[in-house]
PDB file of N, CA and C in Angstrom:
ATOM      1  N   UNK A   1      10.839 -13.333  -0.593  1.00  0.00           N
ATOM      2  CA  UNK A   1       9.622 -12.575  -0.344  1.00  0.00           C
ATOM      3  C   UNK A   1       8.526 -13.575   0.035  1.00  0.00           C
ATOM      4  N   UNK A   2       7.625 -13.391   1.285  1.00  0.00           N
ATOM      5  CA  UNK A   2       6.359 -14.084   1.297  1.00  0.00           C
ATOM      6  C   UNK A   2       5.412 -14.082   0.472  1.00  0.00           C
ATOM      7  N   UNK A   3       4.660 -14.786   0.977  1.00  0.00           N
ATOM      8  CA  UNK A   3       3.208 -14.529   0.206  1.00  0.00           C
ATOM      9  C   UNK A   3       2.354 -14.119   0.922  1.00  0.00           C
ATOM     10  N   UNK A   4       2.632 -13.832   1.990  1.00  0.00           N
ATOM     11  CA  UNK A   4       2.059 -12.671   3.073  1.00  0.00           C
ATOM     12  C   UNK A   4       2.032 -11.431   2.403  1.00  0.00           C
ATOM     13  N   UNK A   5       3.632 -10.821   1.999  1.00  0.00           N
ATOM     14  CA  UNK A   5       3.774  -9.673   1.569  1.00  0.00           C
ATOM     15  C   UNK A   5       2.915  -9.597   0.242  1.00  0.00           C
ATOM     16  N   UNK A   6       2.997 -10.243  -0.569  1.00  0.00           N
ATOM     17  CA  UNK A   6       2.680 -10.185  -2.049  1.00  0.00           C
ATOM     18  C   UNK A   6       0.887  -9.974  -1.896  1.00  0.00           C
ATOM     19  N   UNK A   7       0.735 -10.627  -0.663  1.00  0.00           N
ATOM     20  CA  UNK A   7      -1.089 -10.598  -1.176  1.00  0.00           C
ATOM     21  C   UNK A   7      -1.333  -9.252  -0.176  1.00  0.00           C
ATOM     22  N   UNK A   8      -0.612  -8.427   0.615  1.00  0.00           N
ATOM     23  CA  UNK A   8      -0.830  -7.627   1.291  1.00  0.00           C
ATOM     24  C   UNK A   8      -1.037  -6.214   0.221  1.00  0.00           C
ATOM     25  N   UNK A   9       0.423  -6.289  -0.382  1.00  0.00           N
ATOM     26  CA  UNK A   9       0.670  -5.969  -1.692  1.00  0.00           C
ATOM     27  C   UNK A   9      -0.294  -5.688  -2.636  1.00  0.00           C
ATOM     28  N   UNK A  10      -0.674  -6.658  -3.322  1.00  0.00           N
ATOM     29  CA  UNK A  10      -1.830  -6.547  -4.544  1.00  0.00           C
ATOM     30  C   UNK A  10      -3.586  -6.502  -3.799  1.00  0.00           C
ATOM     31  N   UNK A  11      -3.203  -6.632  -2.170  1.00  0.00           N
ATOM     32  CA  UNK A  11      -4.435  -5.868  -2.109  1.00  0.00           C
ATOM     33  C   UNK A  11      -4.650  -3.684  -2.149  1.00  0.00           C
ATOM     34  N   UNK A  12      -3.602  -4.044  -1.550  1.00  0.00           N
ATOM     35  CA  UNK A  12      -3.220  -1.954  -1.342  1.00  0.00           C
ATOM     36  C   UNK A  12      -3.545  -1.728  -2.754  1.00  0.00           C
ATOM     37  N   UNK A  13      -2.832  -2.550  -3.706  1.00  0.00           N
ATOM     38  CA  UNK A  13      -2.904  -2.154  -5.292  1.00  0.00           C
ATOM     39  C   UNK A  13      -4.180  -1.941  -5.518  1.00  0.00           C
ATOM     40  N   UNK A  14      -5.163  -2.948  -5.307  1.00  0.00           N
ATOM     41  CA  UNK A  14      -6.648  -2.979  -6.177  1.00  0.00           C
ATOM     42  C   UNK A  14      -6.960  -2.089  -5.112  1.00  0.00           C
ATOM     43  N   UNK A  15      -7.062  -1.835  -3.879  1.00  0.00           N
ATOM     44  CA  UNK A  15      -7.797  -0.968  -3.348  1.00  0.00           C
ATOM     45  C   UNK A  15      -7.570   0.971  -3.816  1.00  0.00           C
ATOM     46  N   UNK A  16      -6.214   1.068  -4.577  1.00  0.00           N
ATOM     47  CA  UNK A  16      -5.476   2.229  -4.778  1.00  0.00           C
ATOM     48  C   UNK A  16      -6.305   2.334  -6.352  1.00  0.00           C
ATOM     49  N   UNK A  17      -6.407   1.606  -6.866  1.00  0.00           N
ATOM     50  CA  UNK A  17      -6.931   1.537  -8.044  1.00  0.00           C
ATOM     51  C   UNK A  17      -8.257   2.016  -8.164  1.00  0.00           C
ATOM     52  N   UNK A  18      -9.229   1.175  -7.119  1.00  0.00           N
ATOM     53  CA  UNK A  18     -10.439   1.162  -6.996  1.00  0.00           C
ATOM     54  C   UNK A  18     -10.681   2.994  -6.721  1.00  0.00           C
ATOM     55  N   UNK A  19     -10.006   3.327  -6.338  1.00  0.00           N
ATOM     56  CA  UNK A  19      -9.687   4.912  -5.563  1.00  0.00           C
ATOM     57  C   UNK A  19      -9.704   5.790  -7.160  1.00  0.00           C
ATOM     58  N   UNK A  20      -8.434   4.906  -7.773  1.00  0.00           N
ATOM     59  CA  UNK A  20      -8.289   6.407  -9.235  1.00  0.00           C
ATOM     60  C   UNK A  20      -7.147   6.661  -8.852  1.00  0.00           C
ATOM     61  N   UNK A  21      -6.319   6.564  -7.688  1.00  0.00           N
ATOM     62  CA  UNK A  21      -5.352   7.064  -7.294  1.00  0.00           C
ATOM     63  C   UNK A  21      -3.959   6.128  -7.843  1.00  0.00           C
ATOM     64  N   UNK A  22      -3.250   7.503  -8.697  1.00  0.00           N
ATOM     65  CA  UNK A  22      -1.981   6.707  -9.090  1.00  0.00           C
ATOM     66  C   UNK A  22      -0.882   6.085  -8.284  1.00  0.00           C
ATOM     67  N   UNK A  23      -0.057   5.694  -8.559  1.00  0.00           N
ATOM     68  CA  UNK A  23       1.034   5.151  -7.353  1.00  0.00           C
ATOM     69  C   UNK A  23       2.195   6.566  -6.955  1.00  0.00           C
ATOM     70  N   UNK A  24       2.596   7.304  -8.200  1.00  0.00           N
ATOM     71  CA  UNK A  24       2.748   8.940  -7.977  1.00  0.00           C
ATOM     72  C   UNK A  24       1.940   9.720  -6.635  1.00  0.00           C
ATOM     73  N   UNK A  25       0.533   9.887  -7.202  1.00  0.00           N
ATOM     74  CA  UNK A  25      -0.337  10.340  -6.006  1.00  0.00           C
ATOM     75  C   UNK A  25      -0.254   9.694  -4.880  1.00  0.00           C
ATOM     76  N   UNK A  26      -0.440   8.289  -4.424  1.00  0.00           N
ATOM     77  CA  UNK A  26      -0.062   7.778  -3.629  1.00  0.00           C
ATOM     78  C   UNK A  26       1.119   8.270  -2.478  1.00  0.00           C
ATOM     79  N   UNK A  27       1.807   8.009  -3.226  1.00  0.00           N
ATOM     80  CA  UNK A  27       3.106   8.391  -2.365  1.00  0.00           C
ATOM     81  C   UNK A  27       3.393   9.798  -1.560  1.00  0.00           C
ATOM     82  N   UNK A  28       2.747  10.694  -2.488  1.00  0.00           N
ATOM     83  CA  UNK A  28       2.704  12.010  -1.702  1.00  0.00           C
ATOM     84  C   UNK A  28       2.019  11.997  -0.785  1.00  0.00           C
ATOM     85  N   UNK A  29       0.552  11.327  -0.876  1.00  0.00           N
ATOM     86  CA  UNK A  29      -0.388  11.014   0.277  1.00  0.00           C
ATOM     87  C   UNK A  29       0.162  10.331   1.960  1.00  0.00           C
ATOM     88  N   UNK A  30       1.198   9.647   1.442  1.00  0.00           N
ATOM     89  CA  UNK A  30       2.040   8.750   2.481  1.00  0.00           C
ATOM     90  C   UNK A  30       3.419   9.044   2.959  1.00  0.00           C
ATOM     91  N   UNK A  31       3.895  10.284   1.896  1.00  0.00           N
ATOM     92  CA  UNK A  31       5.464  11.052   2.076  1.00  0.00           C
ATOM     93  C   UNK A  31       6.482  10.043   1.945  1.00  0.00           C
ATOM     94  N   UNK A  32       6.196   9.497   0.616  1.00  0.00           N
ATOM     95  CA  UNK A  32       7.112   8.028   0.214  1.00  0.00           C
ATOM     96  C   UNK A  32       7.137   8.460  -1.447  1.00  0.00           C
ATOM     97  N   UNK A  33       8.256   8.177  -2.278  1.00  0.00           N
ATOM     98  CA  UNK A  33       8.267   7.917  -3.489  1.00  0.00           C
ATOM     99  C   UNK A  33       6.920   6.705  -3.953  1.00  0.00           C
ATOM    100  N   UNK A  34       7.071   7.249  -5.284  1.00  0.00           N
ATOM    101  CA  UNK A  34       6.375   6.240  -6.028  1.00  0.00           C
ATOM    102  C   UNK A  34       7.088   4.686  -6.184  1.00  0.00           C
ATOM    103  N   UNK A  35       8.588   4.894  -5.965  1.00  0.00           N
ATOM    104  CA  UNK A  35       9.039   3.530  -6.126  1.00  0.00           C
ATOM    105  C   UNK A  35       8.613   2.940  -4.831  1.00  0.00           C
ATOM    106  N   UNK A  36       8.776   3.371  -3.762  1.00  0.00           N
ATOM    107  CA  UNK A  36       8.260   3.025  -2.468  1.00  0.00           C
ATOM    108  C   UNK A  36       7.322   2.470  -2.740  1.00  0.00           C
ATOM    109  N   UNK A  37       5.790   3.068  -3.164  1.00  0.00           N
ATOM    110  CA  UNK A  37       4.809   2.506  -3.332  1.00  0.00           C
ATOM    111  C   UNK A  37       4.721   1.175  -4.534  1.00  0.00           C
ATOM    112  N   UNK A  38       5.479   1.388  -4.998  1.00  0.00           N
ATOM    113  CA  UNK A  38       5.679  -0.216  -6.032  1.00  0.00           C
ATOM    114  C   UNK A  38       5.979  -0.872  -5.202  1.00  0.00           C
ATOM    115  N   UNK A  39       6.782  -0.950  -4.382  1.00  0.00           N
ATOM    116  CA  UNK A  39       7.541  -1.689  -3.383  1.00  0.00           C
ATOM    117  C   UNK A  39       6.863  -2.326  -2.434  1.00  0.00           C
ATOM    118  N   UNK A  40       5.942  -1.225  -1.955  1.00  0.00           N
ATOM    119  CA  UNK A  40       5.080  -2.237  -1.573  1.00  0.00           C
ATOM    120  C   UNK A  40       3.468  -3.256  -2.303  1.00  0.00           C
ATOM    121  N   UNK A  41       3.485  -2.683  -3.218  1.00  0.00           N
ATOM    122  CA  UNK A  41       2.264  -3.198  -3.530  1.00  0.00           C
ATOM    123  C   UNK A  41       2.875  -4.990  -4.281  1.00  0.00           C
ATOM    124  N   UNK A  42       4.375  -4.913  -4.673  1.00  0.00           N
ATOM    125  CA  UNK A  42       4.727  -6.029  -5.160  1.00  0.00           C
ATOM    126  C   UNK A  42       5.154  -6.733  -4.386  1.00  0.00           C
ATOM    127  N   UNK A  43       5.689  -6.749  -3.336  1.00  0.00           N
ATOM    128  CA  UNK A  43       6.049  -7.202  -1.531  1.00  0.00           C
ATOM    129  C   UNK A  43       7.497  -7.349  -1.653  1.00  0.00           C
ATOM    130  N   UNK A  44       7.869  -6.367  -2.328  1.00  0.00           N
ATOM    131  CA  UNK A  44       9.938  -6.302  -2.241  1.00  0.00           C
ATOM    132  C   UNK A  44       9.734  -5.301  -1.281  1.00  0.00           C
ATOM    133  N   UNK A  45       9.113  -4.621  -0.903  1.00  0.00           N
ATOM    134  CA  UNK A  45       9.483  -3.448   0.096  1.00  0.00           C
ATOM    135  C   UNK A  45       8.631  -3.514   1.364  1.00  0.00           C
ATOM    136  N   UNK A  46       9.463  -4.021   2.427  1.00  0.00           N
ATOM    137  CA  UNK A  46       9.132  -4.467   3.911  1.00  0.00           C
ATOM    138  C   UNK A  46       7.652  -3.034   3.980  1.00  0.00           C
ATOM    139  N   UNK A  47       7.120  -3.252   4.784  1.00  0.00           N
ATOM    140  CA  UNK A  47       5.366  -2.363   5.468  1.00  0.00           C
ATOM    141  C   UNK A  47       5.876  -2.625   7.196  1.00  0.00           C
ATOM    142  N   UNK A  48       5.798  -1.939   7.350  1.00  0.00           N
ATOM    143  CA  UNK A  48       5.905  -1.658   8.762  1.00  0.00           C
ATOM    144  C   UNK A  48       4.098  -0.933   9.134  1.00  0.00           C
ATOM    145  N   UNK A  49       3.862  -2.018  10.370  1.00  0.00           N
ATOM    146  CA  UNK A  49       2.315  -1.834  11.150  1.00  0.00           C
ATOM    147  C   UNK A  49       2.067  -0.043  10.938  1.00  0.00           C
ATOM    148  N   UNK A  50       2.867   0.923  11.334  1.00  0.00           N
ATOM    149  CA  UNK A  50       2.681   2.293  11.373  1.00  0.00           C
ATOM    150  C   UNK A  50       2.445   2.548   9.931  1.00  0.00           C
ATOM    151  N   UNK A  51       2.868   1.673   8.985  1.00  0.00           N
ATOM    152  CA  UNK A  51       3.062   2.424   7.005  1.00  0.00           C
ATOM    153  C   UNK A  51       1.306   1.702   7.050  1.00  0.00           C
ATOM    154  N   UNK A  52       1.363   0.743   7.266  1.00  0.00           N
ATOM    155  CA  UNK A  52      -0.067  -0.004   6.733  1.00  0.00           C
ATOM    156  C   UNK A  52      -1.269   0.708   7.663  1.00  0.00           C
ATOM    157  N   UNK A  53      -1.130   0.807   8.968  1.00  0.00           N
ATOM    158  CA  UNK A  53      -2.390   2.220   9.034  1.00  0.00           C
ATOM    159  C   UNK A  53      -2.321   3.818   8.257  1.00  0.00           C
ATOM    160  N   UNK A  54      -0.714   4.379   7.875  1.00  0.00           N
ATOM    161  CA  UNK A  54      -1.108   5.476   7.309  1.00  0.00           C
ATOM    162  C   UNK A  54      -1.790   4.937   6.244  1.00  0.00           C
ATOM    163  N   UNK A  55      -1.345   3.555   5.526  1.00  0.00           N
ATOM    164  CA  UNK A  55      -2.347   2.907   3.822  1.00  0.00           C
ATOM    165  C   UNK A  55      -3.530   3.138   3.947  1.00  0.00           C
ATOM    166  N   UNK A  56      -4.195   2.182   5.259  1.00  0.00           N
ATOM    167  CA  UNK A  56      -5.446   2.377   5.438  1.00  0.00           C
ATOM    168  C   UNK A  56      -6.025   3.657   5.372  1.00  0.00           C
ATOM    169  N   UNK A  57      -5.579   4.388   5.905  1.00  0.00           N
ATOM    170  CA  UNK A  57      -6.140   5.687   6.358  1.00  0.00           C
ATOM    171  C   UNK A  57      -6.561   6.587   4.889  1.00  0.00           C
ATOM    172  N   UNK A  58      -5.187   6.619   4.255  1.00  0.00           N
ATOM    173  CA  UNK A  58      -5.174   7.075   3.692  1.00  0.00           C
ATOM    174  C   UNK A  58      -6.153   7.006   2.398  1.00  0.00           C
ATOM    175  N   UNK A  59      -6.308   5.139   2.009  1.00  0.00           N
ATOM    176  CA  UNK A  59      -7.594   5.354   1.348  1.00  0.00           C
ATOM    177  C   UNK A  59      -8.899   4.690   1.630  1.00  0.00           C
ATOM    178  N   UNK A  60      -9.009   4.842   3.247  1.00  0.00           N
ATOM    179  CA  UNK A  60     -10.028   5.213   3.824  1.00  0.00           C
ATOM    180  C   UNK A  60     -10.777   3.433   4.431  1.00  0.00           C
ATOM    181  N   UNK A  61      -9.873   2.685   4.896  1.00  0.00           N
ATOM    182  CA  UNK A  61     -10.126   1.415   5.106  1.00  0.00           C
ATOM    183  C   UNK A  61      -9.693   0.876   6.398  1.00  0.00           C
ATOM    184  N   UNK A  62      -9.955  -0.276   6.994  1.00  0.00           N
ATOM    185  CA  UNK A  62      -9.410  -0.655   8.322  1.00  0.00           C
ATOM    186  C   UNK A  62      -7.815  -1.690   7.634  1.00  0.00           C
ATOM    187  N   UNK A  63      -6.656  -1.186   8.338  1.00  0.00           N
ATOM    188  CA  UNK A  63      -5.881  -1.986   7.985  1.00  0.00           C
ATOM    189  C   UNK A  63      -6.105  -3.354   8.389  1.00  0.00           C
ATOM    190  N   UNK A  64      -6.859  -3.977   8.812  1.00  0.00           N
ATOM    191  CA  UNK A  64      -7.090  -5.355   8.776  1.00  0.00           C
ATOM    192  C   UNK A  64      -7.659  -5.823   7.183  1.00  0.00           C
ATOM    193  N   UNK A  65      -7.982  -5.023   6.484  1.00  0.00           N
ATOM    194  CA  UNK A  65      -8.658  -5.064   5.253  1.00  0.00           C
ATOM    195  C   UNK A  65      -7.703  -5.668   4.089  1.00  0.00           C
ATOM    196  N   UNK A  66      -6.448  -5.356   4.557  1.00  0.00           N
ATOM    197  CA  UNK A  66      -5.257  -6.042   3.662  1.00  0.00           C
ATOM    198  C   UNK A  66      -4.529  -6.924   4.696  1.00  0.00           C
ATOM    199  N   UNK A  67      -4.881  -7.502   5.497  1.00  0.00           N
ATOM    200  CA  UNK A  67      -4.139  -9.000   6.088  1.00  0.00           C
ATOM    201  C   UNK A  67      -5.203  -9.868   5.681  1.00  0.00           C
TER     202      UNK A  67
END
């Protein structure tokens, strides 16, 4: 795993947090399990450019905000 992924990762996290929004909620928001969303916030689970704008979008940020 990088450390690309990992800090991409624990940013989605604090920003999901900052929200209130669980990693449960999450996932419905994005049509992904909650393990999905662990997956990515810990950087075992590849983000594809299309997953990281629905992230953004979803809680309301420019995906450049987590590179």
């Amino acid at each position: 795993m990088t450390e690309l992924k990992k800090q991409v990762g624990q940013r989605i996290k604090e920003a999901r947090n900052q929200k209130g929004i669980t990693q449960r909620e999450f996932g419905k928001m994005l049509g992904v399990s909650h393990t999905t969303v662990n997956g990515y916030e810990t950087g075992k689970q590849n983000l594809t450019l299309d997953t990281l704008e629905k992230v953004a979008a979803a809680l309301g940020m420019a995906p450049k905000s987590f590179l």
